[in-house]
Protein backbone atom coordinates (compact mmCIF):
# COMPACT_ATOMS: atom_id res chain seq x y z
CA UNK A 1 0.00 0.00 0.00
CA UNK A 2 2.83 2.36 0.51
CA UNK A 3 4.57 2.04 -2.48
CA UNK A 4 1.44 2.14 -4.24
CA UNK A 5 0.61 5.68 -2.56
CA UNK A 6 4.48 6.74 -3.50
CA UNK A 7 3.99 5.41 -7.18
CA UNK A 8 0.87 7.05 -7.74
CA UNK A 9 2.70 10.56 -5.82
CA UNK A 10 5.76 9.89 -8.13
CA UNK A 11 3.33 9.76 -10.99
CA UNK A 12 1.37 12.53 -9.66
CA UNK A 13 4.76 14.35 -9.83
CA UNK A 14 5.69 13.38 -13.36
CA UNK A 15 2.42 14.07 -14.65
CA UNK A 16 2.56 17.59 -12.80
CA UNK A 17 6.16 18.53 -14.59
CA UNK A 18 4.44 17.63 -18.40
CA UNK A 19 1.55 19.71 -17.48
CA UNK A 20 3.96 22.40 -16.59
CA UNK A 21 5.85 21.99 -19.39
CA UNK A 22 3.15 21.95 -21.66
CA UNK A 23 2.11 25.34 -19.78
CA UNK A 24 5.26 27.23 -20.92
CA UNK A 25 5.42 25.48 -24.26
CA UNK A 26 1.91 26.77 -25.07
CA UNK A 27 2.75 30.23 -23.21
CA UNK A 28 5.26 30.43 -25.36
CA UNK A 29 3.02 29.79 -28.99
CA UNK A 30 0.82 32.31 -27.48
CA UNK A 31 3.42 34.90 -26.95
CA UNK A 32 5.10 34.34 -30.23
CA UNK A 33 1.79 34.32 -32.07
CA UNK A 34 1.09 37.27 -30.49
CA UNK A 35 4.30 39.02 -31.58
CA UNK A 36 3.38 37.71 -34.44
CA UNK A 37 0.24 39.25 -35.15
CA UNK A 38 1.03 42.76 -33.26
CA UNK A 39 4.36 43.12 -36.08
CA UNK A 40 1.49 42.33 -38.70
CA UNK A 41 -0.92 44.93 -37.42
CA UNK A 42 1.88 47.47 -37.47
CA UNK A 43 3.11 46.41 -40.80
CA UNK A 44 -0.54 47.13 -42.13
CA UNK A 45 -1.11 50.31 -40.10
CA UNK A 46 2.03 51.66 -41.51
CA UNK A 47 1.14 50.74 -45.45
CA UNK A 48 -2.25 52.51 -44.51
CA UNK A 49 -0.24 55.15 -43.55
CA UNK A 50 2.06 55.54 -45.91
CA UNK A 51 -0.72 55.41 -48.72
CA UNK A 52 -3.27 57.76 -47.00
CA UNK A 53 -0.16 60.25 -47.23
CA UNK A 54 0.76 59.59 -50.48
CA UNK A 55 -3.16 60.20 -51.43
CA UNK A 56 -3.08 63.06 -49.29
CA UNK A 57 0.00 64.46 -50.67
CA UNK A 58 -1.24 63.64 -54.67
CA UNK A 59 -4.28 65.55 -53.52
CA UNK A 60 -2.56 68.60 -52.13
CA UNK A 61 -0.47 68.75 -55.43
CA UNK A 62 -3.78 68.52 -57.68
CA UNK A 63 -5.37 71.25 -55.44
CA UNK A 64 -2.21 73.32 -55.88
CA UNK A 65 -2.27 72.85 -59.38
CA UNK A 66 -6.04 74.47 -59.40
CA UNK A 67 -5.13 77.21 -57.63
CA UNK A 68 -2.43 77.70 -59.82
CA UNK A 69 -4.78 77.95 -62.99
CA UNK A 70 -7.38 79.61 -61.15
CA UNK A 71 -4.98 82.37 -60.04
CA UNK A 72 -3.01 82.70 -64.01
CA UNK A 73 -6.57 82.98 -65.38
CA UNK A 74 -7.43 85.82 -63.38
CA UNK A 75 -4.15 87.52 -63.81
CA UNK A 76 -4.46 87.27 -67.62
CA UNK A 77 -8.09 88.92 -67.27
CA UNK A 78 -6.88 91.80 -65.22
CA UNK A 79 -3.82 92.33 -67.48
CA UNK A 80 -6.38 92.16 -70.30
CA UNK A 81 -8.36 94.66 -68.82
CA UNK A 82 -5.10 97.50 -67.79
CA UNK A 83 -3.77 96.64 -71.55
CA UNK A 84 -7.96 97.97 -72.96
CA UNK A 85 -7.18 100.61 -70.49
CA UNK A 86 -4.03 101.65 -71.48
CA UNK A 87 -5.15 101.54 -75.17
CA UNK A 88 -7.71 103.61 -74.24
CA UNK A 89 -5.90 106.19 -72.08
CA UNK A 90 -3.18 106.23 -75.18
CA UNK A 91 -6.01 106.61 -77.20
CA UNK A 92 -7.09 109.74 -75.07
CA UNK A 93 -4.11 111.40 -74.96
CA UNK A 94 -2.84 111.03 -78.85
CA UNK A 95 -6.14 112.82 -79.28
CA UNK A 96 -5.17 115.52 -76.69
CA UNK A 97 -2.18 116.19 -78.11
CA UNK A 98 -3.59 116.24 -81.92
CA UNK A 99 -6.46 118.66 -80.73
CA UNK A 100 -3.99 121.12 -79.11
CA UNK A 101 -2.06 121.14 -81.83
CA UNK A 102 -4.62 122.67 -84.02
């Protein structure tokens, strides 16, 4: 009876150390699969990243480019508009001139 109540305490005891092993072994998978999956999460957060800016900067550079336009098509109709007035006002004063000379 005793060495029955040591075997099964000896095999208590062995079957105590696998189940601890097999603790750390599986702490282990979980802590590496973690890892795992956090360096993936980053890996997509910064491609989202890095695209949103490169959309973000393409968009800036179109905008840019609008302004741009918007800004030379206004300057061409206001130097339209002094060149008419500077016809005119040359206009005006070649006619001065002419009438006080006769």
């Amino acid at each position: 009876m005793v060495k029955e109540t040591i075997d099964a305490v000896l095999q208590a005891e062995l079957e105590a150390e696998q189940i601890e092993k097999n603790a750390l072994e599986l702490r282990e998978r979980i802590i590496e699969e973690a890892h795992s999956s956090a360096q993936k999460l980053i890996s997509g957060m910064e491609k989202d990243a890095s695209e949103k800016a490169l959309r973000d900067s393409e968009l800036a550079r179109r905008r840019g480019e609008e302004i741009i336009v918007s800004h030379e098509r206004i300057a061409q109709v206001e130097i339209s508009r002094i060149r008419e007035q500077i016809k005119s006002r040359k206009s005006a004063a070649i006619e001065m001139v002419i009438s006080e000379l006769t």
